[in-house]
C-alpha atoms as a PDB file:
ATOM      1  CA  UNK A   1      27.892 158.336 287.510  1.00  0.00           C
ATOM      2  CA  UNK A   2      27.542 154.899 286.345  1.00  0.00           C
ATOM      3  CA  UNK A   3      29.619 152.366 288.298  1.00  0.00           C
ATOM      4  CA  UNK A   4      32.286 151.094 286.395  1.00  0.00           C
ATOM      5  CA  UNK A   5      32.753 146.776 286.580  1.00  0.00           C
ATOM      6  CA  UNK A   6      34.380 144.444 285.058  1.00  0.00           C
ATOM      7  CA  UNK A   7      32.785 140.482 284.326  1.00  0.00           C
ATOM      8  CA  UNK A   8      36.067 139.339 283.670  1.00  0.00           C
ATOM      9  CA  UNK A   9      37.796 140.095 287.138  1.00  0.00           C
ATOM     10  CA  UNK A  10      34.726 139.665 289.122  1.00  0.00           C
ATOM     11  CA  UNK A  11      35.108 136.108 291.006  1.00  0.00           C
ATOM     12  CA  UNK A  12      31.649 135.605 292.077  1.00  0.00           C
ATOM     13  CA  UNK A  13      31.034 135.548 288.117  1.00  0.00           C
ATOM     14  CA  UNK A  14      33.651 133.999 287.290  1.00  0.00           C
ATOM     15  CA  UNK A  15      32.981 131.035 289.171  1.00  0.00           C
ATOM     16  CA  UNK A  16      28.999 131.135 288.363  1.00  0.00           C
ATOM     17  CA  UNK A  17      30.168 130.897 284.966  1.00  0.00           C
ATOM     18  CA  UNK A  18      32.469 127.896 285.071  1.00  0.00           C
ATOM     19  CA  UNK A  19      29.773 126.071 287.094  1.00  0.00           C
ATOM     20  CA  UNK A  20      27.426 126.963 284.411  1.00  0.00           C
ATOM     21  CA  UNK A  21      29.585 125.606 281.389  1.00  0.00           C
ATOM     22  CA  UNK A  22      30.025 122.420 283.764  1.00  0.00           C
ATOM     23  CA  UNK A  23      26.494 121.709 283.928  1.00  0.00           C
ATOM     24  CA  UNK A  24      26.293 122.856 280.515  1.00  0.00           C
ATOM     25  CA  UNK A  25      28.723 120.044 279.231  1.00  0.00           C
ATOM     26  CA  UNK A  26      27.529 117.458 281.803  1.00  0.00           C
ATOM     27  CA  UNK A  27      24.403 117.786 280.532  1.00  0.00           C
ATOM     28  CA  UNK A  28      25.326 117.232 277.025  1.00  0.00           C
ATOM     29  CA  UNK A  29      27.537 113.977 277.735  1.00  0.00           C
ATOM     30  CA  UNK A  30      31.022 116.315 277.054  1.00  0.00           C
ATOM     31  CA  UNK A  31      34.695 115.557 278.670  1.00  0.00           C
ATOM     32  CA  UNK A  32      34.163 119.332 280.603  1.00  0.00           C
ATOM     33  CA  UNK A  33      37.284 121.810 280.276  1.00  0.00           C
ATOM     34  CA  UNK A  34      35.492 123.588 283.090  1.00  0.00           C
ATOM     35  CA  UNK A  35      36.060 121.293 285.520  1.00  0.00           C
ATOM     36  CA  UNK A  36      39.663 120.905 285.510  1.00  0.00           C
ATOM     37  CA  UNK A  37      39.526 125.050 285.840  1.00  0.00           C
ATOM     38  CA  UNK A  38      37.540 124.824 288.771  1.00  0.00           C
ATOM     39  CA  UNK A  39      39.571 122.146 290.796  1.00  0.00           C
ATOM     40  CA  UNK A  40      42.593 124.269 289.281  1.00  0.00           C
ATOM     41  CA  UNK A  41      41.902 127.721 290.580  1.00  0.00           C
ATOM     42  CA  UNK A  42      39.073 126.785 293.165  1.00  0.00           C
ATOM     43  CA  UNK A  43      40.817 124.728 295.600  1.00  0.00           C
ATOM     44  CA  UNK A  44      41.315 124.994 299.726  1.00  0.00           C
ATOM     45  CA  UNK A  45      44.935 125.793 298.590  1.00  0.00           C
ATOM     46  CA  UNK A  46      43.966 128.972 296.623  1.00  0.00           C
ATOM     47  CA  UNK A  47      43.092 132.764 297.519  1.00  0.00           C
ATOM     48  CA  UNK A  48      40.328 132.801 294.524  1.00  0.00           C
ATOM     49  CA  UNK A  49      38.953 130.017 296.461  1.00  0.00           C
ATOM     50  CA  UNK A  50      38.840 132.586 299.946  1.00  0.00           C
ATOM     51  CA  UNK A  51      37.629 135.368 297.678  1.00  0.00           C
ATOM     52  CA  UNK A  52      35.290 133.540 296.359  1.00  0.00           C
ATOM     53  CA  UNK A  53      33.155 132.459 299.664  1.00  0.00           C
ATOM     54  CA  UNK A  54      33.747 136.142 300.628  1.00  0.00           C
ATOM     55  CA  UNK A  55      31.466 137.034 297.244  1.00  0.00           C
ATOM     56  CA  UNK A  56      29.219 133.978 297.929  1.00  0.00           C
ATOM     57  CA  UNK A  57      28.619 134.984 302.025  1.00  0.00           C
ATOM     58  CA  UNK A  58      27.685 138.686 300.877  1.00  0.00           C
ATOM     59  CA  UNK A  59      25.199 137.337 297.748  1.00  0.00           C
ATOM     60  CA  UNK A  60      23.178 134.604 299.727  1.00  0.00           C
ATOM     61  CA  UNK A  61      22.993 135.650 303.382  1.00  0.00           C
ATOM     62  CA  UNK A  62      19.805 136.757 304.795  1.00  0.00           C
ATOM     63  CA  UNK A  63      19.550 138.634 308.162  1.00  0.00           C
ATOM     64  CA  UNK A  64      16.497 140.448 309.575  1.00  0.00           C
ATOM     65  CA  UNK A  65      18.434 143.214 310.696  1.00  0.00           C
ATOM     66  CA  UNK A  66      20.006 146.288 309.305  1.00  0.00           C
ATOM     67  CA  UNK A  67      22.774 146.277 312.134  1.00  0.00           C
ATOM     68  CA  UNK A  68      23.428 142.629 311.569  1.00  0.00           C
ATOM     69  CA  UNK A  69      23.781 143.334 307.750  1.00  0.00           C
ATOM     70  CA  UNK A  70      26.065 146.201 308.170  1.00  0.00           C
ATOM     71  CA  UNK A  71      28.239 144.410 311.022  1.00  0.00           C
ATOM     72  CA  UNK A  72      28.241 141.347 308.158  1.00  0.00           C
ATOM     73  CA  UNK A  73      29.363 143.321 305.566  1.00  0.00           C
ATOM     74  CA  UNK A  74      32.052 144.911 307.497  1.00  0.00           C
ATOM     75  CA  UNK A  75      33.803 141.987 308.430  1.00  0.00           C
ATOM     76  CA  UNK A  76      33.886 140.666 305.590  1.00  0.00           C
ATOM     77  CA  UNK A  77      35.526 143.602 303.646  1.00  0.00           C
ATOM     78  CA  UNK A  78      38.452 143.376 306.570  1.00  0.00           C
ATOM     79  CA  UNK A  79      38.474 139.669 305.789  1.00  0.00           C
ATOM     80  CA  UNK A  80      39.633 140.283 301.866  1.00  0.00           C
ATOM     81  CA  UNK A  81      41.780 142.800 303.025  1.00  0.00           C
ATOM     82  CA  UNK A  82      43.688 140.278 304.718  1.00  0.00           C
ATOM     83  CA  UNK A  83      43.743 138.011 301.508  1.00  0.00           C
ATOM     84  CA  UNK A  84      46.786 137.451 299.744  1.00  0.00           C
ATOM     85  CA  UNK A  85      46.809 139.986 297.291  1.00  0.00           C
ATOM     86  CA  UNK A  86      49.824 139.103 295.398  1.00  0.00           C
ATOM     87  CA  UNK A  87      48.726 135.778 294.998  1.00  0.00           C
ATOM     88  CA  UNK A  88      45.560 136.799 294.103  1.00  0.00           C
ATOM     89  CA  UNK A  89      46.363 138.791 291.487  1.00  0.00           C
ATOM     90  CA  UNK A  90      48.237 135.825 289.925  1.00  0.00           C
ATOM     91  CA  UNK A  91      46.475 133.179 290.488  1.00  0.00           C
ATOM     92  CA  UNK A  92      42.819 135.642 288.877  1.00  0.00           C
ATOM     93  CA  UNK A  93      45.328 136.620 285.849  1.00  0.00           C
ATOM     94  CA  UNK A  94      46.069 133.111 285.451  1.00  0.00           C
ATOM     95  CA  UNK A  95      42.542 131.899 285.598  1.00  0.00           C
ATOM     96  CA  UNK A  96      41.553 134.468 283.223  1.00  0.00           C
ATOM     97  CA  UNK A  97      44.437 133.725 280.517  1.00  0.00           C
ATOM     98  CA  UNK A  98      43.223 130.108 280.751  1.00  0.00           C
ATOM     99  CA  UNK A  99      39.898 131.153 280.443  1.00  0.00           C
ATOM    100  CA  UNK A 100      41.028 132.980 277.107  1.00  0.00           C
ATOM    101  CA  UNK A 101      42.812 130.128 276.042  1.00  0.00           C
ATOM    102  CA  UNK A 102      39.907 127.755 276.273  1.00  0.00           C
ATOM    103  CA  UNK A 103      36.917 129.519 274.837  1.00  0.00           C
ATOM    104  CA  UNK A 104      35.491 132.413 273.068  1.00  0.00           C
ATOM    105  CA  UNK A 105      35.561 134.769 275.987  1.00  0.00           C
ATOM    106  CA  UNK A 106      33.043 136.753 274.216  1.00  0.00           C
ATOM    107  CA  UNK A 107      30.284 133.816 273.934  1.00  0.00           C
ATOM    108  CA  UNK A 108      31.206 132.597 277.915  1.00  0.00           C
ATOM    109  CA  UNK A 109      30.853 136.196 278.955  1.00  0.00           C
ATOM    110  CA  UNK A 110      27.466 137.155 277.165  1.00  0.00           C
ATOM    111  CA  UNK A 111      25.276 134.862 279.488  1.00  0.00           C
ATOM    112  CA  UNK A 112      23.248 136.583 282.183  1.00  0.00           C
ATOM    113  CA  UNK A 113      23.625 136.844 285.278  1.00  0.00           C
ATOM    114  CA  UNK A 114      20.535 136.829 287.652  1.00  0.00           C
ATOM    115  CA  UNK A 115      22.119 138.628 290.577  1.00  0.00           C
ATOM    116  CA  UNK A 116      24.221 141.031 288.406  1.00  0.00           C
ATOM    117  CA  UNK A 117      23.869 144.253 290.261  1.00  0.00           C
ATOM    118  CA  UNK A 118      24.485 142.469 293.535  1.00  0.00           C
ATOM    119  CA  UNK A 119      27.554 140.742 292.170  1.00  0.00           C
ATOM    120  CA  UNK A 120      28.696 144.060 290.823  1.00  0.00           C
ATOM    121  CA  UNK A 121      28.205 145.882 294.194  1.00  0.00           C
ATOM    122  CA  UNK A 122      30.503 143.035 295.958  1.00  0.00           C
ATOM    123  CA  UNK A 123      33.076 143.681 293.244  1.00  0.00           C
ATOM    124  CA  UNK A 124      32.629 147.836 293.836  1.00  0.00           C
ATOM    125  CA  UNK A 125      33.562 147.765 297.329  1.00  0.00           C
ATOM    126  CA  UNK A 126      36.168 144.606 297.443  1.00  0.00           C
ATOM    127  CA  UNK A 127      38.202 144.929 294.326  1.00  0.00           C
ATOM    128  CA  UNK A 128      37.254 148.461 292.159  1.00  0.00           C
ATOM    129  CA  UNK A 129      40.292 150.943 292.642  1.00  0.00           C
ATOM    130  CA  UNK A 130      38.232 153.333 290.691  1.00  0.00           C
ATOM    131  CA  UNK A 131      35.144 153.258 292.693  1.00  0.00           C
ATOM    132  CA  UNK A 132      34.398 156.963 294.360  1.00  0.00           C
ATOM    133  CA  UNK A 133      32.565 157.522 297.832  1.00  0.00           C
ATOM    134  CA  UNK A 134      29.152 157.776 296.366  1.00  0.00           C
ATOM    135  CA  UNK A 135      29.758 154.066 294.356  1.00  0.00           C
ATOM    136  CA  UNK A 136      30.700 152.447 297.677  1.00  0.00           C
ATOM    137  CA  UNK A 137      27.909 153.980 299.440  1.00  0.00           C
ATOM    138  CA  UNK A 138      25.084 152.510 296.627  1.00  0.00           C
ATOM    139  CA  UNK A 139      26.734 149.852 296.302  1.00  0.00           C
ATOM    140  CA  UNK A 140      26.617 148.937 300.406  1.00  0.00           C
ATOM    141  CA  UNK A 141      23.177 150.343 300.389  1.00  0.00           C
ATOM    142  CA  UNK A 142      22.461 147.602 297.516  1.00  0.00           C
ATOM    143  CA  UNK A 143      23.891 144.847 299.693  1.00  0.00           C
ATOM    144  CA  UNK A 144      22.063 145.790 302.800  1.00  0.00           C
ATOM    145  CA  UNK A 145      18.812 146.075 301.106  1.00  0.00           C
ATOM    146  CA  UNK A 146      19.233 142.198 299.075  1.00  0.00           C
ATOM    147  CA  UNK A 147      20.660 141.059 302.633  1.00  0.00           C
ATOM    148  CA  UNK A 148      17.530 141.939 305.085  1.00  0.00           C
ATOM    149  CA  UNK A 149      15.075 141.729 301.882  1.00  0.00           C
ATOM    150  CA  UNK A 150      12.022 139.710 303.116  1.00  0.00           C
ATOM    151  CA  UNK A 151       9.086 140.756 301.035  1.00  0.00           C
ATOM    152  CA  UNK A 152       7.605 138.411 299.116  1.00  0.00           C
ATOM    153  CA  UNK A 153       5.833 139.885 295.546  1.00  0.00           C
ATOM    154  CA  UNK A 154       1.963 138.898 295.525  1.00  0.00           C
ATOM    155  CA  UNK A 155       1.037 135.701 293.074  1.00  0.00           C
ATOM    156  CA  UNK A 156      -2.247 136.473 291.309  1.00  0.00           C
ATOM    157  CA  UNK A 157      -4.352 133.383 291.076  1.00  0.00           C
ATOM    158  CA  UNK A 158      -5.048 131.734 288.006  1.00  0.00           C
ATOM    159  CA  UNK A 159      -8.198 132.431 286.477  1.00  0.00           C
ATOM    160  CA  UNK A 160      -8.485 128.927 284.517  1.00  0.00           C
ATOM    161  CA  UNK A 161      -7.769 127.229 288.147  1.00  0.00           C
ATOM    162  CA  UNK A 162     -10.056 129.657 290.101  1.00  0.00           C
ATOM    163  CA  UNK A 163     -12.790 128.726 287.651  1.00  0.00           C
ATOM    164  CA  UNK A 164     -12.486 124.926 287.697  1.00  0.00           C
ATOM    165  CA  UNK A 165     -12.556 125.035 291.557  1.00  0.00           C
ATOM    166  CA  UNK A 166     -15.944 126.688 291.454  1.00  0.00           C
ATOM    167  CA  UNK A 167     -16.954 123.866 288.626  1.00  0.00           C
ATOM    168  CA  UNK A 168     -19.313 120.818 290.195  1.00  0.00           C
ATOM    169  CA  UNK A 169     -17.858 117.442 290.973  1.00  0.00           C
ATOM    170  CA  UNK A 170     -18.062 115.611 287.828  1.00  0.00           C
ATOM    171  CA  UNK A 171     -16.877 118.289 285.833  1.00  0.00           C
ATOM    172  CA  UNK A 172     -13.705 118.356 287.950  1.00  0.00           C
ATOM    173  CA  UNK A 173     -13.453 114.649 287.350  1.00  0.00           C
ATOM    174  CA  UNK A 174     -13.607 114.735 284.443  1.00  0.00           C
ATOM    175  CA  UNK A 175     -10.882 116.947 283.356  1.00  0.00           C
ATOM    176  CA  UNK A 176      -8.981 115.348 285.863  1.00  0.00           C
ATOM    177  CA  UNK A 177      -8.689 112.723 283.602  1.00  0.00           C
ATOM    178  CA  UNK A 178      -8.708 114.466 280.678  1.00  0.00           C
ATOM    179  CA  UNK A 179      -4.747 116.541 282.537  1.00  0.00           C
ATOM    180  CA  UNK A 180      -3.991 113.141 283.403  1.00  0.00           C
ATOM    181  CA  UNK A 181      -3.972 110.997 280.260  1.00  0.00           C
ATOM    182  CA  UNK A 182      -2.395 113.881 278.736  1.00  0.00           C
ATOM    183  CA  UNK A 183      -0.107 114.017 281.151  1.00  0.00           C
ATOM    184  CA  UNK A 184       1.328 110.910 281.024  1.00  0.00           C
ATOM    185  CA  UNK A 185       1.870 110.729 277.370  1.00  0.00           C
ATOM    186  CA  UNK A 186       3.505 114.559 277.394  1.00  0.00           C
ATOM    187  CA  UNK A 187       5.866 113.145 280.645  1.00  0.00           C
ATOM    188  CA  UNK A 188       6.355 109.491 280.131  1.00  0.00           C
ATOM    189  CA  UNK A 189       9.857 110.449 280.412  1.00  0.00           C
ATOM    190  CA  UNK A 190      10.263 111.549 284.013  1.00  0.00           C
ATOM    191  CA  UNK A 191      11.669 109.954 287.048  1.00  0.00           C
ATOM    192  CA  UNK A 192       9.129 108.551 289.214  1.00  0.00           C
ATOM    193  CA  UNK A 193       9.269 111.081 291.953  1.00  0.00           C
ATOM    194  CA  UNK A 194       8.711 113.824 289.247  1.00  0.00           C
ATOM    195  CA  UNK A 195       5.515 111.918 288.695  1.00  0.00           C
ATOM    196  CA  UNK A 196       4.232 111.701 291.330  1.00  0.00           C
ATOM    197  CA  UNK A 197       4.442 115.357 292.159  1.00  0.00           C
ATOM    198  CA  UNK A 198       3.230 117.071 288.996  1.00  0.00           C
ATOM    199  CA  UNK A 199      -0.127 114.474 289.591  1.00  0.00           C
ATOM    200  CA  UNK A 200      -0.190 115.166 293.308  1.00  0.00           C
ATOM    201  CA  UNK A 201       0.215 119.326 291.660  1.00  0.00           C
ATOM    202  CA  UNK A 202      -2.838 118.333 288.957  1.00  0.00           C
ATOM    203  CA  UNK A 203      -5.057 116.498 291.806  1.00  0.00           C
ATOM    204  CA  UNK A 204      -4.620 119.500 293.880  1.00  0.00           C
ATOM    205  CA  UNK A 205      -6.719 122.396 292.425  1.00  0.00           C
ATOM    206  CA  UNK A 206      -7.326 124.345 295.696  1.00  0.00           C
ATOM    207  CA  UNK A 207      -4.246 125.210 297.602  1.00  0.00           C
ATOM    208  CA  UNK A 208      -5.102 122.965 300.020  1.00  0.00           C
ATOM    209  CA  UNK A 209      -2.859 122.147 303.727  1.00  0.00           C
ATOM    210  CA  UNK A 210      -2.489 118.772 302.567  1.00  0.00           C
ATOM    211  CA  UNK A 211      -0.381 119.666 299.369  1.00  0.00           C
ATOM    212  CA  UNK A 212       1.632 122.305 300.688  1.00  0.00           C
ATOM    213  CA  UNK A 213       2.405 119.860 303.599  1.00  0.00           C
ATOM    214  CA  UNK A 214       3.205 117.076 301.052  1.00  0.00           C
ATOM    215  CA  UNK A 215       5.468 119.756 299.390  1.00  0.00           C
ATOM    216  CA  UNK A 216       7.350 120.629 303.026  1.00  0.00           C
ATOM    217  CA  UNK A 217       7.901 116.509 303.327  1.00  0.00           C
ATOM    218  CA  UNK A 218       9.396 116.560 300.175  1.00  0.00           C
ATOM    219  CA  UNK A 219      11.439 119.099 300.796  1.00  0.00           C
ATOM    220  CA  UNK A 220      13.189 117.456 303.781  1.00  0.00           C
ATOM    221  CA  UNK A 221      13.776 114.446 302.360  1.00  0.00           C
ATOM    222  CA  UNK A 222      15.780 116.094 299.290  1.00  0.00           C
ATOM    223  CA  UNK A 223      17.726 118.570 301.764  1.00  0.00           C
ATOM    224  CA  UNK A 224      18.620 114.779 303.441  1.00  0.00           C
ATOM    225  CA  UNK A 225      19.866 113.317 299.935  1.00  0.00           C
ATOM    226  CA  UNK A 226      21.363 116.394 299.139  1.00  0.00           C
ATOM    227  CA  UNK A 227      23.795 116.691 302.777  1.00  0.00           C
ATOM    228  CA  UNK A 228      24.056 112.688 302.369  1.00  0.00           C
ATOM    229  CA  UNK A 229      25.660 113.270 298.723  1.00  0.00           C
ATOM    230  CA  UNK A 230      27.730 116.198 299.697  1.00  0.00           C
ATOM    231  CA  UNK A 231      29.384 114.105 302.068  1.00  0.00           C
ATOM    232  CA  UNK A 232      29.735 111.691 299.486  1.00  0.00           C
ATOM    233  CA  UNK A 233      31.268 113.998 297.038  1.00  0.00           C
ATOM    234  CA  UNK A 234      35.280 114.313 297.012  1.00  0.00           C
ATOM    235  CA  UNK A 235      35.378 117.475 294.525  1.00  0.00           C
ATOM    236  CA  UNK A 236      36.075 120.566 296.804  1.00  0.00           C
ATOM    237  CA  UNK A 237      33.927 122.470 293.855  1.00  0.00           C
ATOM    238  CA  UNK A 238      30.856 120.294 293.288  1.00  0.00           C
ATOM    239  CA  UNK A 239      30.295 119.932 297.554  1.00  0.00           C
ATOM    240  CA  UNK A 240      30.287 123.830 297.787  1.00  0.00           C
ATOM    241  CA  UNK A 241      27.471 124.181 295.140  1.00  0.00           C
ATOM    242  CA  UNK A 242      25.405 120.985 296.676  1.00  0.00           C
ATOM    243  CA  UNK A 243      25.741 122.987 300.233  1.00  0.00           C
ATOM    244  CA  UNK A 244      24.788 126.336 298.197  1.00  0.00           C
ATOM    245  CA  UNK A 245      21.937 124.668 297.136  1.00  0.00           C
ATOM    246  CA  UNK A 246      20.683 122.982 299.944  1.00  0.00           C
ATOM    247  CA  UNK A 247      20.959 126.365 301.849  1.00  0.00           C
ATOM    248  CA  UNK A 248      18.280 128.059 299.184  1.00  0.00           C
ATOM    249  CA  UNK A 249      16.281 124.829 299.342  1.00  0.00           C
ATOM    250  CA  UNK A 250      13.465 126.424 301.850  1.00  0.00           C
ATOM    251  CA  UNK A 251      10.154 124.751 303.421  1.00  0.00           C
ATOM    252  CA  UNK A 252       6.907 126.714 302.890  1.00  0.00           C
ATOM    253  CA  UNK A 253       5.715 128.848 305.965  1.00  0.00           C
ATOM    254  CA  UNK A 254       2.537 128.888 307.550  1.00  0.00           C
ATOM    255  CA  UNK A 255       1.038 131.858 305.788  1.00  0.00           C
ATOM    256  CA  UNK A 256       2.616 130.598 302.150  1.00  0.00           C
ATOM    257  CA  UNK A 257       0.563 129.115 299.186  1.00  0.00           C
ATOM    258  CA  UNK A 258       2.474 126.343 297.281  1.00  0.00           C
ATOM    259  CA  UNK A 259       2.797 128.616 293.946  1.00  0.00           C
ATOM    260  CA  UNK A 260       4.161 127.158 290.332  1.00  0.00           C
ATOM    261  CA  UNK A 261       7.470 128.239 291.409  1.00  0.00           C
ATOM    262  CA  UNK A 262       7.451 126.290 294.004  1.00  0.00           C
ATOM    263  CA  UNK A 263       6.724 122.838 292.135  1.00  0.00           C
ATOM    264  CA  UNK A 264       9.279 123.998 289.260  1.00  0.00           C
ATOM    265  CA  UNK A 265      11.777 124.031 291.877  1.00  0.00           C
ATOM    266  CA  UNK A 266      11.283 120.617 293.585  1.00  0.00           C
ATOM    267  CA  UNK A 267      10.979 119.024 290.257  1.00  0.00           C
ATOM    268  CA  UNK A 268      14.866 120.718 289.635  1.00  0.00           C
ATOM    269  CA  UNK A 269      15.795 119.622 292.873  1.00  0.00           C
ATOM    270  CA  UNK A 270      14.493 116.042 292.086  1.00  0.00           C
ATOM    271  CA  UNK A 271      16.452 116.148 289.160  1.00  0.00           C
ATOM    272  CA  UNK A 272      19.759 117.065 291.049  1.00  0.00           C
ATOM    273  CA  UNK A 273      19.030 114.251 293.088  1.00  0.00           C
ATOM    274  CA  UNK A 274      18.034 111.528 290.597  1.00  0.00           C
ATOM    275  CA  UNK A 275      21.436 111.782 289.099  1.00  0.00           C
ATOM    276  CA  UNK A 276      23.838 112.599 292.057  1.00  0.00           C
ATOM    277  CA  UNK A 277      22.118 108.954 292.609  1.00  0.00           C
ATOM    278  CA  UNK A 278      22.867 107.418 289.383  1.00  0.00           C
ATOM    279  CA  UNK A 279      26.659 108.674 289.595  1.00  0.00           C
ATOM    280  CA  UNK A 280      27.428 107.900 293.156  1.00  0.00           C
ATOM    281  CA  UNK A 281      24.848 104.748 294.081  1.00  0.00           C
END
């Protein structure tokens, strides 16, 4: 039997959303509606706030093992049981009525969510009245397996990079400079500390120690900025999603090769800090 869930009462969604629409608006230079919801219903005053970290705890935490997971999950399902409910119930039927009120619930709902089915196992065994024994049990199974999941998927290598590394010297040099000019008329726009990774990313064809230990550096010094701002930061909202961040904000092990992901992300995380800079100094 399919599991039955609802977006709309879901909190960890509900508050991915809002965040979403705030960047969303930010981004576009808007006066965002979003954040007066969020410092409305997502406050140390409120329950949705509680629930909330509840959903947030059971999505991001990683254990290695099983026990740890199940003894995680477990107190955290007595922990909403001692929420508020009453208050809870208000304060999600008022968010949601607001929510209504403001936009076209059916255009803020349709966006997808990444972590979906983990989102929608939290809701199963927190808040579904509906759910039978076997839901709960999938659904717990679900959060175990996301909570002490450590395998990594295999990156192939890419053939056009694999090639050029075999290629002699001058040929490398040459379209070295060839990525290079081109880069800098395609990215002319970019901070400098953008810059200077994507050339450190072009200069480095092999996946050599030196880059992947230039990447580790750099990801210090933004988890740094990033705890510096979020003490900075006075919105209750905006310093939970800089600590979110800086928690998934991870260093390279020994046995890892810096992949495109990896560069994608830094050059986001650059961003994040280029204008948490330009707002607060």
């Amino acid at each position: 039997m399919k599991m039955k869930h609802s977006k709309y009462r879901n909190t960890g969604i509900l508050f991915e959303l809002l965040t979403r629409q705030l960047t969303s608006d930010t981004i576009a230079g808007d006066q965002s509606k979003a954040l007066t919801i969020l410092k409305k219903y997502f406050n140390s005053k409120t329950e949705l706030l509680k629930e909330y970290k509840i959903y947030h705890t059971l999505a991001t935490k990683k254990l290695i093992k099983e026990s740890s997971a199940t003894i995680l999950i477990d107190t955290l399902v007595k922990a909403y049981n001692n929420l508020n409910k009453s208050r809870l119930r208000r304060e999600k039927y008022n968010l949601i009525k607001e929510l209504k009120d403001t936009y076209n619930v059916n255009n803020f709902f349709k966006s997808k969510i990444n972590n979906y089915k983990i989102m929608a196992s939290i809701f199963n065994i927190l808040e579904n009245k509906e759910a039978t024994p076997t839901s709960i049990v999938n659904s717990k199974i679900t959060l175990l397996e996301n909570i002490v999941s450590g395998k990594k998927s295999k990156v192939q290598k890419d053939p056009i990079v694999e090639s050029l590394s075999k290629s002699d010297k001058n040929t490398r040099l040459l379209t070295y400079k060839v990525i290079l000019e081109k880069f800098n008329d395609k990215y002319s726009g970019l901070a400098d500390n953008q810059k200077t990774l994507l050339k450190e990313y072009v200069n480095c064809v092999s996946n050599s120690p030196a880059f992947k230990t230039y990447i580790n550096e750099e990801i210090k010094g933004i988890k740094k900025q990033i705890t510096l701002y979020s003490k900075k930061v006075k919105d209750e909202v905006i310093t939970i999603k800089l600590n979110e961040t800086k928690d998934l904000i991870k260093p390279l092990c020994k046995k890892s090769n810096v992949h495109d992901d990896n560069v994608i992300n830094l050059l986001n995380y650059y961003e994040l800090v280029n204008e948490l800079k330009t707002i607060h100094g």
